[in-house]
C-alpha atoms as a PDB file:
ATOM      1  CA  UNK A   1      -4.383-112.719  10.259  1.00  0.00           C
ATOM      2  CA  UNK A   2      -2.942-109.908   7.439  1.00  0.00           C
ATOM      3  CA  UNK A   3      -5.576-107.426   8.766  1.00  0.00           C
ATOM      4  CA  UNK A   4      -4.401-107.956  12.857  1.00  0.00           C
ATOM      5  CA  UNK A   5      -0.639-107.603  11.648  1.00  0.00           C
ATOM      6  CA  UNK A   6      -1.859-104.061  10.048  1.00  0.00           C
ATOM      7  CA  UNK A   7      -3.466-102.902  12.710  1.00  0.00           C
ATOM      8  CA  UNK A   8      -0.531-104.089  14.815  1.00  0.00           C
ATOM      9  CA  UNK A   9       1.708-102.350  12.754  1.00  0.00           C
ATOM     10  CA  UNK A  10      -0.400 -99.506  12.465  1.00  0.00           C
ATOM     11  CA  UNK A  11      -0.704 -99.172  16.176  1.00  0.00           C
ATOM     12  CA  UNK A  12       3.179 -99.450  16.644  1.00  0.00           C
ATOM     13  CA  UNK A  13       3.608 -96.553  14.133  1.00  0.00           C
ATOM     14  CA  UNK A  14       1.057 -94.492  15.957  1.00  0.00           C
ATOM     15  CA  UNK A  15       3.111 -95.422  18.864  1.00  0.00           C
ATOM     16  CA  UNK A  16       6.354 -94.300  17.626  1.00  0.00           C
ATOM     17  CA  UNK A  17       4.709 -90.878  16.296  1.00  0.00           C
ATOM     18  CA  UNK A  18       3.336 -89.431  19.943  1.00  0.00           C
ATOM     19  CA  UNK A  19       6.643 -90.693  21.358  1.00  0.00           C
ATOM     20  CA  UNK A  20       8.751 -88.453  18.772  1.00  0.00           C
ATOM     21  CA  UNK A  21       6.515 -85.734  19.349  1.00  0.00           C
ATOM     22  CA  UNK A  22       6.713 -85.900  22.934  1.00  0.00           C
ATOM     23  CA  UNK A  23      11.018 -86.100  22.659  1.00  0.00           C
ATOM     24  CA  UNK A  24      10.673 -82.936  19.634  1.00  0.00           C
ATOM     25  CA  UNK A  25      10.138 -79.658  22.090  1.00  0.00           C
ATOM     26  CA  UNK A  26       7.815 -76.861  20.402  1.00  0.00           C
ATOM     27  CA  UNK A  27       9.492 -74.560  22.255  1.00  0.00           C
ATOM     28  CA  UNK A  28      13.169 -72.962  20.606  1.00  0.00           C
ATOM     29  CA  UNK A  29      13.689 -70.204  23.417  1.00  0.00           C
ATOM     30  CA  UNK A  30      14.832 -69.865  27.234  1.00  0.00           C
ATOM     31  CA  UNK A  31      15.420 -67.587  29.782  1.00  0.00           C
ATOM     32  CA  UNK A  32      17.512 -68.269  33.113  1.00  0.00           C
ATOM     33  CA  UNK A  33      18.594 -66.702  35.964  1.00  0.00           C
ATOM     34  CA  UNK A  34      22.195 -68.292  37.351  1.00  0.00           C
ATOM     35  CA  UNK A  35      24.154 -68.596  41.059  1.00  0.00           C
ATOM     36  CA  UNK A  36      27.746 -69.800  41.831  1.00  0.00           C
ATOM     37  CA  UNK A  37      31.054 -69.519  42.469  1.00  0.00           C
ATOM     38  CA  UNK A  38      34.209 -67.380  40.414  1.00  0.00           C
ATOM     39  CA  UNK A  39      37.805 -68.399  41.647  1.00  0.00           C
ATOM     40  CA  UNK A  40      40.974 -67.269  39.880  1.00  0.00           C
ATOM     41  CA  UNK A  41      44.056 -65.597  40.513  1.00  0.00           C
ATOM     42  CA  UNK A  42      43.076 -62.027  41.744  1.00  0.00           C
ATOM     43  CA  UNK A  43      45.265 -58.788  40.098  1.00  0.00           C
ATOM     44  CA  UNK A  44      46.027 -55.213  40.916  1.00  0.00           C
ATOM     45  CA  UNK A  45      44.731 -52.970  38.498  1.00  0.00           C
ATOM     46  CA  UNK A  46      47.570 -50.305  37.170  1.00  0.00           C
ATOM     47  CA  UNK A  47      46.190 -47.423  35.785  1.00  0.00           C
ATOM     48  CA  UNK A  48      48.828 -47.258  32.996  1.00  0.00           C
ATOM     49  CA  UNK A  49      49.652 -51.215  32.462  1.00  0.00           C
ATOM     50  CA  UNK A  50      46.119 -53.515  33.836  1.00  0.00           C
ATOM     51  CA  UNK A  51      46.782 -55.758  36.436  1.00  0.00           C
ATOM     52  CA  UNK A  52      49.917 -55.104  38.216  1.00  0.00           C
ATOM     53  CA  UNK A  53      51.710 -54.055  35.324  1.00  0.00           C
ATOM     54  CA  UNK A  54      53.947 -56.966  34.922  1.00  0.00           C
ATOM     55  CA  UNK A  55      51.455 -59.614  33.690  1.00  0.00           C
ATOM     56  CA  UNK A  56      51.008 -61.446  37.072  1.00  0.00           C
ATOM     57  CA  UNK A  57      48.256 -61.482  39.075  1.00  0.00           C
ATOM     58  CA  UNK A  58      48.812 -61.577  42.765  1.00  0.00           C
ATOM     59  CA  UNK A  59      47.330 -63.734  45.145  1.00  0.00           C
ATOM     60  CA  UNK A  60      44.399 -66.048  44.470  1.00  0.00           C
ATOM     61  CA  UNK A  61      40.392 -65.530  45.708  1.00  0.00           C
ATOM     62  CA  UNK A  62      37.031 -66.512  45.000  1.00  0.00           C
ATOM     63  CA  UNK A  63      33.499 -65.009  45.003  1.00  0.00           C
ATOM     64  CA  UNK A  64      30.199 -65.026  44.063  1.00  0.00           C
ATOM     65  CA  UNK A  65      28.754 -65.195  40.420  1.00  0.00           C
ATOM     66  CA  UNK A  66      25.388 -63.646  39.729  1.00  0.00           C
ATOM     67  CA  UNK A  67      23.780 -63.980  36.287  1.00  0.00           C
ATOM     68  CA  UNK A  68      21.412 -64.453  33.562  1.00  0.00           C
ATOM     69  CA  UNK A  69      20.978 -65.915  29.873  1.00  0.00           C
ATOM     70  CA  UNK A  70      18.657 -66.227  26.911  1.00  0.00           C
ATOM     71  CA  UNK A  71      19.225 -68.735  24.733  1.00  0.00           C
ATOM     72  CA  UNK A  72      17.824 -69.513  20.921  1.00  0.00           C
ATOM     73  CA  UNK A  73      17.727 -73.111  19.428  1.00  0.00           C
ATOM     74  CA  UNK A  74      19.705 -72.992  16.034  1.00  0.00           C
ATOM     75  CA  UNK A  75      19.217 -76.807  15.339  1.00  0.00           C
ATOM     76  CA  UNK A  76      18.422 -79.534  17.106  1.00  0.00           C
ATOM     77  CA  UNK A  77      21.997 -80.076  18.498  1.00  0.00           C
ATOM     78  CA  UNK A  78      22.952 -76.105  18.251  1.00  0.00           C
ATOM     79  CA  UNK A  79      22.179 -73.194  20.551  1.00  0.00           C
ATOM     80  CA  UNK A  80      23.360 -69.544  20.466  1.00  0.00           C
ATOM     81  CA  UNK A  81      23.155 -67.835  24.070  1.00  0.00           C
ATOM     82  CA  UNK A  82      23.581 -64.828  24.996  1.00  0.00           C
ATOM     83  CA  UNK A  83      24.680 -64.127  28.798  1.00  0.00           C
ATOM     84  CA  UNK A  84      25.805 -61.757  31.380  1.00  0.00           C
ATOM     85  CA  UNK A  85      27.150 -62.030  35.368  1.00  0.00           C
ATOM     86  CA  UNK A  86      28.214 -59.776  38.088  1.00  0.00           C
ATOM     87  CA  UNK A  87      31.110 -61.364  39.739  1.00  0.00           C
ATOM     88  CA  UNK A  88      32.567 -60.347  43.035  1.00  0.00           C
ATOM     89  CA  UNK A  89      35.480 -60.836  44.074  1.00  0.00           C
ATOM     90  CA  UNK A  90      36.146 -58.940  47.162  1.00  0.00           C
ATOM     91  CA  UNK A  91      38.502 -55.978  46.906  1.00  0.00           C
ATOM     92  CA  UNK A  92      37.189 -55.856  42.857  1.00  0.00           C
ATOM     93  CA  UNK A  93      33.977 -56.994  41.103  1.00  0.00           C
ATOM     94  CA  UNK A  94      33.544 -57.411  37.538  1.00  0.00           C
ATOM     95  CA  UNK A  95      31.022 -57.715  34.436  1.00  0.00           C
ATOM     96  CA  UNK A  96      30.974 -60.168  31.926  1.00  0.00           C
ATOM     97  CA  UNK A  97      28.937 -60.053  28.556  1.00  0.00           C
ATOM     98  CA  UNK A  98      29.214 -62.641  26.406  1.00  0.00           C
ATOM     99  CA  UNK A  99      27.591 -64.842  23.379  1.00  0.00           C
ATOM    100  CA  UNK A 100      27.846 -68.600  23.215  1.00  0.00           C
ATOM    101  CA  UNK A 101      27.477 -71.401  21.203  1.00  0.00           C
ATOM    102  CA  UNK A 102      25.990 -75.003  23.079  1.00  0.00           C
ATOM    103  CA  UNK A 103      26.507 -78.030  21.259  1.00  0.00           C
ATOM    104  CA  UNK A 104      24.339 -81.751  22.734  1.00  0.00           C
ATOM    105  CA  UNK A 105      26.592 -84.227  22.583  1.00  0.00           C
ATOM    106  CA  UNK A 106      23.879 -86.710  23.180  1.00  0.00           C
ATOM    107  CA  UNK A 107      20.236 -85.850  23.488  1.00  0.00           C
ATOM    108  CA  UNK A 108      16.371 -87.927  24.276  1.00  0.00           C
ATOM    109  CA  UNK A 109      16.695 -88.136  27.286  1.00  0.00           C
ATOM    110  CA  UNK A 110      16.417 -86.046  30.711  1.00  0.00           C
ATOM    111  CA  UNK A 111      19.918 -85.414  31.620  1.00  0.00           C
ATOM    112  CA  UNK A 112      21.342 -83.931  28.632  1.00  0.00           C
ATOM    113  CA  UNK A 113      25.379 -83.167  28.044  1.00  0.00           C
ATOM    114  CA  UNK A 114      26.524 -80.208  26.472  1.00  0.00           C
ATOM    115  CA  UNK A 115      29.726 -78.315  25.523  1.00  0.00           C
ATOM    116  CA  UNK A 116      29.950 -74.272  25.314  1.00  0.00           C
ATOM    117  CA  UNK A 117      32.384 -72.204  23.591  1.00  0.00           C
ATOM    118  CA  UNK A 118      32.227 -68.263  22.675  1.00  0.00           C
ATOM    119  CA  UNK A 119      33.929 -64.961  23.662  1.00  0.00           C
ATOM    120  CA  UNK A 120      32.867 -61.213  25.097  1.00  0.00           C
ATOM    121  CA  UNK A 121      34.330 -58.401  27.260  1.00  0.00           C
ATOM    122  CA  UNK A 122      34.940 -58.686  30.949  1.00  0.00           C
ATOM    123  CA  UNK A 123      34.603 -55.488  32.669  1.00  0.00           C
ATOM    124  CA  UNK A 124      36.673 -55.166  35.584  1.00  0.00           C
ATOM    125  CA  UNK A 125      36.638 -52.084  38.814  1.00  0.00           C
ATOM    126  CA  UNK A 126      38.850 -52.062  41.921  1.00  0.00           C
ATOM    127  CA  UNK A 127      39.557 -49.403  44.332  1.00  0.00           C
ATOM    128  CA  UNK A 128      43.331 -48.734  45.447  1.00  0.00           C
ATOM    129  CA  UNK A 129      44.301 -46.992  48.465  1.00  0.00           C
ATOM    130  CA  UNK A 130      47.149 -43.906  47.263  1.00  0.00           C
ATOM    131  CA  UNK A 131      49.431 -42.025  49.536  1.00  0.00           C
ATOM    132  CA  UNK A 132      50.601 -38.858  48.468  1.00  0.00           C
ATOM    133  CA  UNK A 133      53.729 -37.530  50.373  1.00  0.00           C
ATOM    134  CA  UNK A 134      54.026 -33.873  50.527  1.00  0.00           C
ATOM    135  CA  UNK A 135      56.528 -31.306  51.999  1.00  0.00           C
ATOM    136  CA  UNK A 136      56.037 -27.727  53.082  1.00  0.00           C
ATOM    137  CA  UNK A 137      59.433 -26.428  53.247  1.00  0.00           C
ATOM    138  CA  UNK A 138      62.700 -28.732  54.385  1.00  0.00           C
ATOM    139  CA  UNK A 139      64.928 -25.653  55.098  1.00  0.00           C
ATOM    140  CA  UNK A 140      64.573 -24.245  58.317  1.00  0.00           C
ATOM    141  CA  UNK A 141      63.507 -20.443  58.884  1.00  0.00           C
ATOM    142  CA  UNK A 142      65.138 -17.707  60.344  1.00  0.00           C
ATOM    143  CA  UNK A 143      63.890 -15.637  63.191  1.00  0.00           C
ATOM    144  CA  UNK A 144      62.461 -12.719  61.891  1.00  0.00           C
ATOM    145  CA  UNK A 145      62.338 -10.106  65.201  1.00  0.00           C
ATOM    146  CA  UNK A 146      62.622 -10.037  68.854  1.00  0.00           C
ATOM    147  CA  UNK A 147      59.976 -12.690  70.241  1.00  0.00           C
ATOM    148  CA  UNK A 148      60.322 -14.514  67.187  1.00  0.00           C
ATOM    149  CA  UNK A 149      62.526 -18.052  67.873  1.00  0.00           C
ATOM    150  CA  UNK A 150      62.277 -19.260  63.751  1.00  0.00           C
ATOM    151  CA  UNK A 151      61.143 -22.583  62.731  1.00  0.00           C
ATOM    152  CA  UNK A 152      62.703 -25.663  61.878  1.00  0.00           C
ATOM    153  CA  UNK A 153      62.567 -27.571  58.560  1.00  0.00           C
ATOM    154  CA  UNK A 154      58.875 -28.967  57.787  1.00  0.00           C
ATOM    155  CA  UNK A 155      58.342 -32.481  58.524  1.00  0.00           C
ATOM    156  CA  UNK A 156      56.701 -34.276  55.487  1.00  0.00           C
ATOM    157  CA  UNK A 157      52.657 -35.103  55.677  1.00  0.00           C
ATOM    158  CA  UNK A 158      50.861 -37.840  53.829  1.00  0.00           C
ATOM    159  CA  UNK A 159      47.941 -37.614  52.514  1.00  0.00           C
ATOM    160  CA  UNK A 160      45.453 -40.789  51.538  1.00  0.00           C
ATOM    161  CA  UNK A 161      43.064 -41.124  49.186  1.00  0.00           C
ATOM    162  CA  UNK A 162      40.897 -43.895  47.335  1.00  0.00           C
ATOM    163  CA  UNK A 163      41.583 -43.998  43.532  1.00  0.00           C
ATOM    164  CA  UNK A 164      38.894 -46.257  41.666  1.00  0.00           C
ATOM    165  CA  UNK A 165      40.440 -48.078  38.338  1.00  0.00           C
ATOM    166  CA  UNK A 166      38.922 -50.046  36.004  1.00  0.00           C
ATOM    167  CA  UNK A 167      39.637 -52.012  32.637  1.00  0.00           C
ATOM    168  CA  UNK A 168      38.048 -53.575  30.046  1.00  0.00           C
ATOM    169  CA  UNK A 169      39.407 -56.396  27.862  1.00  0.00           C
ATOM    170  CA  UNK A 170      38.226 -59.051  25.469  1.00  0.00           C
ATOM    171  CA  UNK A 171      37.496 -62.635  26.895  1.00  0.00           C
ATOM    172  CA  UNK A 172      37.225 -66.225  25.768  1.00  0.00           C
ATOM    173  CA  UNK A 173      34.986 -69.004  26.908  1.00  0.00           C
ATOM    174  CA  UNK A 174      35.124 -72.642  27.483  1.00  0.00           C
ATOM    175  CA  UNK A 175      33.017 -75.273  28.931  1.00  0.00           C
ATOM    176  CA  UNK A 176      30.449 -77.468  29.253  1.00  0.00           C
ATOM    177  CA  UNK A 177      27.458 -78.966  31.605  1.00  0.00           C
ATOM    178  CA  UNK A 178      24.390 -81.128  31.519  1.00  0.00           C
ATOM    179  CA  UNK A 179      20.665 -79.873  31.654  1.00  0.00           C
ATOM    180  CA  UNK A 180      18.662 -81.484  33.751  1.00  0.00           C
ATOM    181  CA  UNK A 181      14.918 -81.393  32.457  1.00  0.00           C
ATOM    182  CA  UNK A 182      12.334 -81.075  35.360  1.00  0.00           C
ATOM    183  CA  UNK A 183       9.345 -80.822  32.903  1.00  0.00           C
ATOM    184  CA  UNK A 184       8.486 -79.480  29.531  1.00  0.00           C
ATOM    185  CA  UNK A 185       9.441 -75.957  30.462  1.00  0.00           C
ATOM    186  CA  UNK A 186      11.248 -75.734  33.294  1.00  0.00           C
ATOM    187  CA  UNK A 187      14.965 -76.957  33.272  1.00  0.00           C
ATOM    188  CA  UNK A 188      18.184 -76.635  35.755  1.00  0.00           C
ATOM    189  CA  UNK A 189      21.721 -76.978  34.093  1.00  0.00           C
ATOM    190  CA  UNK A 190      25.156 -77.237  36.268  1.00  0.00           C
ATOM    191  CA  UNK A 191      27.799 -75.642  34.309  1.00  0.00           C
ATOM    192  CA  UNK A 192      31.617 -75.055  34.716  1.00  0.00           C
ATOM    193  CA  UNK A 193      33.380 -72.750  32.333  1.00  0.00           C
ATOM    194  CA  UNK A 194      36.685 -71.190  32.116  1.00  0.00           C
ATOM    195  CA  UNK A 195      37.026 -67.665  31.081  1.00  0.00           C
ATOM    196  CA  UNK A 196      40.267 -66.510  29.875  1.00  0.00           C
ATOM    197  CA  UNK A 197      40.483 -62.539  29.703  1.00  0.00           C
ATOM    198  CA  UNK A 198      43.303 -60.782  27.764  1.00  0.00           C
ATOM    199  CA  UNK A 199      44.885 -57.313  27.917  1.00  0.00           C
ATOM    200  CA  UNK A 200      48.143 -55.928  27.065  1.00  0.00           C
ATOM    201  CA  UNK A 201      50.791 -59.057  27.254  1.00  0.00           C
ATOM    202  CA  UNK A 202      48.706 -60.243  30.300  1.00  0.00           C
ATOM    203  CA  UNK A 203      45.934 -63.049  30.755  1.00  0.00           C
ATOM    204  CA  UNK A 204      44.006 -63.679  33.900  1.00  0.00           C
ATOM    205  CA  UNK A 205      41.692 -66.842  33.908  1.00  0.00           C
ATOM    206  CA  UNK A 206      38.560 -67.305  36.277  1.00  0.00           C
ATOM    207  CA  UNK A 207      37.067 -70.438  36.963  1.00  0.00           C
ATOM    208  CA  UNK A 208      33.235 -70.433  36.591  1.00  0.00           C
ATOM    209  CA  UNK A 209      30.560 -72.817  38.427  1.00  0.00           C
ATOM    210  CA  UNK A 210      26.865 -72.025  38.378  1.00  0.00           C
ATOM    211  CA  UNK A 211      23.708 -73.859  39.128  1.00  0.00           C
ATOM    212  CA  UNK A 212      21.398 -72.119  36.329  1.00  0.00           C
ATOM    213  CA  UNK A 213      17.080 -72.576  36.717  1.00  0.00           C
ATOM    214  CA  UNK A 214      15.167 -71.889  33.122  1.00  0.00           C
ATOM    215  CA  UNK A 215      12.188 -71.383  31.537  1.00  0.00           C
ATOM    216  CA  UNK A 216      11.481 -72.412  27.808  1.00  0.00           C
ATOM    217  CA  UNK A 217       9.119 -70.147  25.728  1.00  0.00           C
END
């Protein structure tokens, strides 16, 4: 009877050991690739003062969010990642580059919750359209000879031209998601984030939402 309780025992414990290293990963890097969506309030760029110079930002838009991350496994609740995303917004685009910490907030199983926080630079280009008046001469001219009737004061003549600004300014981070195993490699994770991007007396804050597909190594 004592030796089938040992081996019971015995057998539970051998149990319990491939089941903990099935839920322990070997592997403490990733690499994704993310889509989505950006929306936020959408600025002017002033070459002299950022967005529109007077710390608004104009009318609202959204765009499209292309990106990728690698991440490192600092602990078992604790990754750093490191990230970067194209996002366009119509009449300007922008790049982001920023580092991360992800926290679980409760792991072992396949649909695991997560909170982000971190900081970067955003990267921001727009093109403006500038008229330039100009003005030959506004008093008329005299006639000079026989045959020769003068001229009257020169109208004024705009010219157009595309000026290309661009600004870069520090940027905050904060989110969170859930990672959605699909085997012992390959993961998806759904993520939201809001990025808050400061300049001089101004802040402009984009809403982030990618679908993001990994790889563990």
């Amino acid at each position: 009877m004592t030796h089938r309780f040992l081996a019971a025992l015995g057998m539970v414990a051998a149990m319990s050991g491939i089941v903990g290293a099935e839920e322990a990963s070997p592997f403490h890097n990733a690499i994704s690739f993310s889509a989505g969506l950006a929306s936020g309030s959408e600025g002017t760029l002033d070459a002299r003062r950022g967005f529109d110079g007077r710390g608004g930002f104009g009318r609202s838009s959204t765009g499209g969010v292309l990106g990728g991350t690698l991440l490192r496994d600092l602990s078992d609740r604790v990754a750093l990642e490191a990230s970067g995303a194209y996002l366009d917004r119509g009449s300007s685009h922008g790049v982001s580059a920023m580092g991360q910490l992800l926290v679980t907030l409760i792991d072992g199983g396949r649909a695991v919750p997560y909170l982000s926080a971190g900081g970067g630079v955003y990267h921001a280009s727009s093109e403006r359209l500038v008229r330039t008046p100009s003005f030959r001469d506004p008093r008329p001219r005299a006639p000079r000879g026989p045959g020769d009737h003068g001229e009257g004061p020169s109208e004024a003549n705009e010219r157009s031209r595309l000026e290309r600004l661009r600004a870069t300014d520090p940027a905050l981070s904060l989110g969170g998601g859930v990672r959605l195993d699909l085997g012992p490699r390959f993961y998806a994770r759904p993520d939201a984030r809001l990025m808050v991007v400061m300049g001089d007396g101004r802040n402009q804050t984009f809403g982030l939402f990618t679908m993001n597909v990994g790889w563990r190594f």
